[in-house]
PDB file of N, CA and C in Angstrom:
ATOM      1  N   UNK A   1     110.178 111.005  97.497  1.00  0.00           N
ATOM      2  CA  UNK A   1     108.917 110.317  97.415  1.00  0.00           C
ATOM      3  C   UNK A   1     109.201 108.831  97.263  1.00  0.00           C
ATOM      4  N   UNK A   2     108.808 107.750  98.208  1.00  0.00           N
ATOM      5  CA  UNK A   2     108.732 106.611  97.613  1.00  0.00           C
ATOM      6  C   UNK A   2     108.633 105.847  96.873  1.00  0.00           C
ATOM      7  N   UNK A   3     108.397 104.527  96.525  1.00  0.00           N
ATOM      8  CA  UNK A   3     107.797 104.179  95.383  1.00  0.00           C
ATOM      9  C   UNK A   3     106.081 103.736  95.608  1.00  0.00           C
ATOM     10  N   UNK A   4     105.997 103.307  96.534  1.00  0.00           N
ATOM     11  CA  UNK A   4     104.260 103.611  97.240  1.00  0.00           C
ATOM     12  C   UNK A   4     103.766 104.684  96.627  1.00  0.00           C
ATOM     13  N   UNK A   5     103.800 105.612  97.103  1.00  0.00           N
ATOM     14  CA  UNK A   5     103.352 107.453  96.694  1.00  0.00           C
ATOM     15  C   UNK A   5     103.807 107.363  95.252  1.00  0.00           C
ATOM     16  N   UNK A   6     104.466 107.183  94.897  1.00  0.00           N
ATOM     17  CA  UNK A   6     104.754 107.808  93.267  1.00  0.00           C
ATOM     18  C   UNK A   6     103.657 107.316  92.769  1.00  0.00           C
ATOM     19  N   UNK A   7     103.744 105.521  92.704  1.00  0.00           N
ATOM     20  CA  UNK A   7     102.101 105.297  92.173  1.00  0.00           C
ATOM     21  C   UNK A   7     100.978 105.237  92.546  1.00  0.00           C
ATOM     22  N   UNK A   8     100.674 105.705  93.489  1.00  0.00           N
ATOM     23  CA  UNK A   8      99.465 105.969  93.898  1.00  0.00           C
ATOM     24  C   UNK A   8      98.973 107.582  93.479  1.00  0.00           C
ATOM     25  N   UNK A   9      99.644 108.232  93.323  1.00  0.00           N
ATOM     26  CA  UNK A   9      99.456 109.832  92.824  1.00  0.00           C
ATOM     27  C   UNK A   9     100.243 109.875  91.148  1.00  0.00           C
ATOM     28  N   UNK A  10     100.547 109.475  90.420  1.00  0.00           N
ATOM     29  CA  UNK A  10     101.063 109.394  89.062  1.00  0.00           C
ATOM     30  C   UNK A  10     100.417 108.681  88.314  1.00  0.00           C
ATOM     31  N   UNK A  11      99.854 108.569  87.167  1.00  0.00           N
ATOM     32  CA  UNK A  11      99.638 107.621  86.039  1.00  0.00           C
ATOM     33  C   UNK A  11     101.012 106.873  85.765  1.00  0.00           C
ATOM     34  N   UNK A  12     100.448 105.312  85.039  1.00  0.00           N
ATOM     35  CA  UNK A  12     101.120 104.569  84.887  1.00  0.00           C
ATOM     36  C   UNK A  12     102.705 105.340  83.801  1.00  0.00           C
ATOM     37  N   UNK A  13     102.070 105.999  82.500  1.00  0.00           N
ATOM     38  CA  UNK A  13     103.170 106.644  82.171  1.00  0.00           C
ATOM     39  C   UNK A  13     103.989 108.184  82.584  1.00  0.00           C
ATOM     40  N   UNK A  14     103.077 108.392  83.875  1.00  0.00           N
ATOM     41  CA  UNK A  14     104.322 109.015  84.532  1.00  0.00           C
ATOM     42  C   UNK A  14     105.456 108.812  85.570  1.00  0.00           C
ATOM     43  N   UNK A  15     104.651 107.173  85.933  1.00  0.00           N
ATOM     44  CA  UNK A  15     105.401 106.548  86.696  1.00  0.00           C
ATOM     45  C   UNK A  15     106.896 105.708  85.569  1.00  0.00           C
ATOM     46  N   UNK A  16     106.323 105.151  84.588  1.00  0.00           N
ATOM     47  CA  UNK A  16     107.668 105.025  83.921  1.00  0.00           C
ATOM     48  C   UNK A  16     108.755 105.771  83.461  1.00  0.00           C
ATOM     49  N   UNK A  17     108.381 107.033  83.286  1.00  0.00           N
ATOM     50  CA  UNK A  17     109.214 108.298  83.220  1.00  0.00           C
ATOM     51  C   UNK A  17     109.845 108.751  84.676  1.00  0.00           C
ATOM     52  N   UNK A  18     109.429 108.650  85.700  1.00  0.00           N
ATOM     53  CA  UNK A  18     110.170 109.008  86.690  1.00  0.00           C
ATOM     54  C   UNK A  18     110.896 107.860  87.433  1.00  0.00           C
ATOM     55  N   UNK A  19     110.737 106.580  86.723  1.00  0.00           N
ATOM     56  CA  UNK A  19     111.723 105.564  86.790  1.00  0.00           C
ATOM     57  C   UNK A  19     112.496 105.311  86.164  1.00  0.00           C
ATOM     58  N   UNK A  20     112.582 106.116  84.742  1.00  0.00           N
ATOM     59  CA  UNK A  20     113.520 106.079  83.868  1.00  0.00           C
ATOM     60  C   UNK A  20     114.766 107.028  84.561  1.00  0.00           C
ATOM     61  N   UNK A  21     113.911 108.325  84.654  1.00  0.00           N
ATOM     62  CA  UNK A  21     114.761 109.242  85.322  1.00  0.00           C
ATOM     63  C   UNK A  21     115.789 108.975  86.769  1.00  0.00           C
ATOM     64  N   UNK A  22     114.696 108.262  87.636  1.00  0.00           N
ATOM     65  CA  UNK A  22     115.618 108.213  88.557  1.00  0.00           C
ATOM     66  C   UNK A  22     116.795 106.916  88.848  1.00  0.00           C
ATOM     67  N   UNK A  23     116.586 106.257  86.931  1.00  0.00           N
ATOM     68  CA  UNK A  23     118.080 105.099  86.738  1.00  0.00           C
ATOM     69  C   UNK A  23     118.719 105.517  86.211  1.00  0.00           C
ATOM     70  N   UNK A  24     118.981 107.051  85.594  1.00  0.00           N
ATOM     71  CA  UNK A  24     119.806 108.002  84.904  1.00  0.00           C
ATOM     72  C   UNK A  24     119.725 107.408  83.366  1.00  0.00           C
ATOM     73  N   UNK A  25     118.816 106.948  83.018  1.00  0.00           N
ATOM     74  CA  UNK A  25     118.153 106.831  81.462  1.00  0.00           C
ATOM     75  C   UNK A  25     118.202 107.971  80.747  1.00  0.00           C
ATOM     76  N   UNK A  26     118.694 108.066  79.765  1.00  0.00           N
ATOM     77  CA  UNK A  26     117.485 109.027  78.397  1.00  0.00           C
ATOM     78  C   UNK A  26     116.955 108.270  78.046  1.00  0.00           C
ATOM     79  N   UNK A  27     116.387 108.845  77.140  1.00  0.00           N
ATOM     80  CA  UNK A  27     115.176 108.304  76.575  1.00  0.00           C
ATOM     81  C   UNK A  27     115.950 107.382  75.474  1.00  0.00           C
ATOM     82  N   UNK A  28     117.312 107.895  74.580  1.00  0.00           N
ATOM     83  CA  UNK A  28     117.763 106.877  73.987  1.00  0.00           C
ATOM     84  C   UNK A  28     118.327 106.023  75.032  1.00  0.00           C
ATOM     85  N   UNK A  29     118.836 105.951  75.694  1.00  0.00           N
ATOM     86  CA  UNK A  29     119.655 104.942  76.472  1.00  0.00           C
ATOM     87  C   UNK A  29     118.660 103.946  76.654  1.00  0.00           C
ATOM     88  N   UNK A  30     117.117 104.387  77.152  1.00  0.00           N
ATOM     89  CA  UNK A  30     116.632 103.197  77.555  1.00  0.00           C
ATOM     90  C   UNK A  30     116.223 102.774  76.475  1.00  0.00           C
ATOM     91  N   UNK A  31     115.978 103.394  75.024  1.00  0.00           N
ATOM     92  CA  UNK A  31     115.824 102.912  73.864  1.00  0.00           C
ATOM     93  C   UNK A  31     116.787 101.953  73.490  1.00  0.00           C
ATOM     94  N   UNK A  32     117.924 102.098  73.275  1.00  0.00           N
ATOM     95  CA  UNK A  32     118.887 101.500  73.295  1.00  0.00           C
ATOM     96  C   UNK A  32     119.122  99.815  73.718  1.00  0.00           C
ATOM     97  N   UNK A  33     118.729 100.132  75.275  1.00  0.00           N
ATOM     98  CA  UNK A  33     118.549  99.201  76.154  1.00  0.00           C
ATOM     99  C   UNK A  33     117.256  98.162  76.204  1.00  0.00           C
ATOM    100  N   UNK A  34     116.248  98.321  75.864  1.00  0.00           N
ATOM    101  CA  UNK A  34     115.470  97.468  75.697  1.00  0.00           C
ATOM    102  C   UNK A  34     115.070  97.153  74.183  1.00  0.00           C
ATOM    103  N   UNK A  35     115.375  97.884  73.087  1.00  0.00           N
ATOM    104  CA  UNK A  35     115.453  97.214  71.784  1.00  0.00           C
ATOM    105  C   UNK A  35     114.441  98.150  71.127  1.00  0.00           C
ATOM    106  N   UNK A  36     113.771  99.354  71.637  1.00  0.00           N
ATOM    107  CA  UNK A  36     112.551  99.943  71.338  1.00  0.00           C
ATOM    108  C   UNK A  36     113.437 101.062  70.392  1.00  0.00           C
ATOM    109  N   UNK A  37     112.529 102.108  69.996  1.00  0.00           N
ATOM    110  CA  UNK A  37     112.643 103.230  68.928  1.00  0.00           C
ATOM    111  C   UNK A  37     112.975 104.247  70.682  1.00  0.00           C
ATOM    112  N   UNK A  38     113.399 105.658  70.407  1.00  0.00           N
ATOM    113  CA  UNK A  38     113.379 106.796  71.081  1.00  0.00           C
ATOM    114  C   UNK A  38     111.655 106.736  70.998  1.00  0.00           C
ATOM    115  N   UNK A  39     111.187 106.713  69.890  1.00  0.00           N
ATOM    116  CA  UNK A  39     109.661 107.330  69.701  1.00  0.00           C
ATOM    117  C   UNK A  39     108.588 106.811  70.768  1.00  0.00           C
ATOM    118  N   UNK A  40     109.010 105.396  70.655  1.00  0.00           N
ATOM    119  CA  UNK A  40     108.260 104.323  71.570  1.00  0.00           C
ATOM    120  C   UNK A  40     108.404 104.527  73.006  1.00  0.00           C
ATOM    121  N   UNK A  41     109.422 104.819  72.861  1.00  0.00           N
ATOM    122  CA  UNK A  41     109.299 105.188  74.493  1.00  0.00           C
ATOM    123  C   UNK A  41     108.949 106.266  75.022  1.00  0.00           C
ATOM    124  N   UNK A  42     108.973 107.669  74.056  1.00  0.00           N
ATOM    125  CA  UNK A  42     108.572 108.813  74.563  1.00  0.00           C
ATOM    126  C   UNK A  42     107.084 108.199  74.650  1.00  0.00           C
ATOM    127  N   UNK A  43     106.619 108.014  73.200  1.00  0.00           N
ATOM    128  CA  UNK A  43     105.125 107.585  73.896  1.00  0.00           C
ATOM    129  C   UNK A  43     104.802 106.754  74.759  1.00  0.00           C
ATOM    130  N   UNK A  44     105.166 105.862  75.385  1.00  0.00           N
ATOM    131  CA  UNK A  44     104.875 104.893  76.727  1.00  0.00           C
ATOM    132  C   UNK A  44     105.360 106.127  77.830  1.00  0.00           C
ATOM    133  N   UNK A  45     105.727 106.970  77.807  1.00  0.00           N
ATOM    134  CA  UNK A  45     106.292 108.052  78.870  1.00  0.00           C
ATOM    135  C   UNK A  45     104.357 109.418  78.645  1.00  0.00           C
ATOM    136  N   UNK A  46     104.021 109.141  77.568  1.00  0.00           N
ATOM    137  CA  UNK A  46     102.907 110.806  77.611  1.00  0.00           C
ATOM    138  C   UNK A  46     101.713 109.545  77.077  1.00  0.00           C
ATOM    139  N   UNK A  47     101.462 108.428  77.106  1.00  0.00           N
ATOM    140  CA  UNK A  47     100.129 107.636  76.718  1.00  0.00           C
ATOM    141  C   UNK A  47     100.211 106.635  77.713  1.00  0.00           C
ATOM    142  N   UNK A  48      99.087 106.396  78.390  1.00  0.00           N
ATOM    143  CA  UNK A  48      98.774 105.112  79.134  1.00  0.00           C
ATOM    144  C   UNK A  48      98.231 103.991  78.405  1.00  0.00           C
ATOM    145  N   UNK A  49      97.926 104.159  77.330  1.00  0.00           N
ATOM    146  CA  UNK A  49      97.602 103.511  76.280  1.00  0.00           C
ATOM    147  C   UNK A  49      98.872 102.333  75.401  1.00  0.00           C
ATOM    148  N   UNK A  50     100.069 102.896  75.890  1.00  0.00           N
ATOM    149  CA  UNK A  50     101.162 102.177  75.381  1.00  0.00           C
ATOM    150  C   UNK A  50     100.931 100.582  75.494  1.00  0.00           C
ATOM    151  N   UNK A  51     101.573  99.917  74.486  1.00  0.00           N
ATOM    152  CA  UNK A  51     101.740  98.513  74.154  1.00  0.00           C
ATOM    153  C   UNK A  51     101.758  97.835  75.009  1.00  0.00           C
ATOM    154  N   UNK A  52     101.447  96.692  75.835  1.00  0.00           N
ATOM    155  CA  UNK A  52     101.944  96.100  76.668  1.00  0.00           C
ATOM    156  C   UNK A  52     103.121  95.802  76.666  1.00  0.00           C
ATOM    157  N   UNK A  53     103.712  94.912  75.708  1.00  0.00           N
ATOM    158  CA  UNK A  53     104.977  94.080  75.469  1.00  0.00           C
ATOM    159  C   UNK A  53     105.943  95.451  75.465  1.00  0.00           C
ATOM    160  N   UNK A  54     105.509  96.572  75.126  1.00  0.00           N
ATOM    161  CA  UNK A  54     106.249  98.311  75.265  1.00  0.00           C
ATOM    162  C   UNK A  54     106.570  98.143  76.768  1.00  0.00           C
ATOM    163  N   UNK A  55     105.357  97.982  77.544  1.00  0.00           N
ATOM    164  CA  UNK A  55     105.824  98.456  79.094  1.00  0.00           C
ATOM    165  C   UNK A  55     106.434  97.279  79.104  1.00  0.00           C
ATOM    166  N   UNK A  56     106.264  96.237  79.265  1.00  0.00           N
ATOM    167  CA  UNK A  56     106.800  95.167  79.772  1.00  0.00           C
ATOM    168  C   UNK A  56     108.142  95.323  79.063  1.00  0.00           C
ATOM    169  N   UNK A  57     108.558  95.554  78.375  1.00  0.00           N
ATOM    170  CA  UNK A  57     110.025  95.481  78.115  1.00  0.00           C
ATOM    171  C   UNK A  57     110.877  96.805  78.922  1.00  0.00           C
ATOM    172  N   UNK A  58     110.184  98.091  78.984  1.00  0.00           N
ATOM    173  CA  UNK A  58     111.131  98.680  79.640  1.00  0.00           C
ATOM    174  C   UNK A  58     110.890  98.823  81.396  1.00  0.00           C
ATOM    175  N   UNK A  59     109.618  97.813  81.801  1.00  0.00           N
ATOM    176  CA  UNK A  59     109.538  97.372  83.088  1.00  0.00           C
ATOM    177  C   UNK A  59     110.814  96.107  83.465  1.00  0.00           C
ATOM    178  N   UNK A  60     111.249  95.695  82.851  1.00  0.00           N
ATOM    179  CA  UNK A  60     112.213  94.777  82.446  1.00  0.00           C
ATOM    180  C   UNK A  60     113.518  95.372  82.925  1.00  0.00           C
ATOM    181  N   UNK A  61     113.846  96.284  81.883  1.00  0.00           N
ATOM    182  CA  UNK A  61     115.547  97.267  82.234  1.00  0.00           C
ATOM    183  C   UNK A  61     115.445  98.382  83.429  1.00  0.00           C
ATOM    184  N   UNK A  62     114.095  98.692  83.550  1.00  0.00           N
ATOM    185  CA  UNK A  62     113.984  99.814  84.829  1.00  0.00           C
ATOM    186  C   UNK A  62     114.241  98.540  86.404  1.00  0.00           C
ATOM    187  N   UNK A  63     113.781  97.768  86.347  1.00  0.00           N
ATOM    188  CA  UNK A  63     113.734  96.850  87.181  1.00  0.00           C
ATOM    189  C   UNK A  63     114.818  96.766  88.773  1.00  0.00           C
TER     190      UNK A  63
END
């Protein structure tokens, strides 16, 4: 699937989860990597509601 199609058929936090996935992230690694909790990021992965400065930081390392 592209990246066109992914977001056009995914919510925003399932689109960050299947960009995590397809940079070979866990969930700690990208925790790790952008300075966040594991927690924070699971939730920016199951809430669209997540922080901005949340997405924007792991829109940052997914990049």
């Amino acid at each position: 699937m592209d990246q066109q199609n992914l977001s056009e058929t995914t919510s925003p936090s399932e689109t960050r989860r299947a960009k995590r996935i397809a940079k070979g992230y866990t969930i700690e690694d990208l925790a790790i990597a952008t300075g966040l909790t594991a927690t924070e990021i699971a939730a920016s992965e199951q809430d669209d509601a997540a922080p901005e400065h949340h997405v924007e930081r792991i829109a940052h390392v997914l990049a």
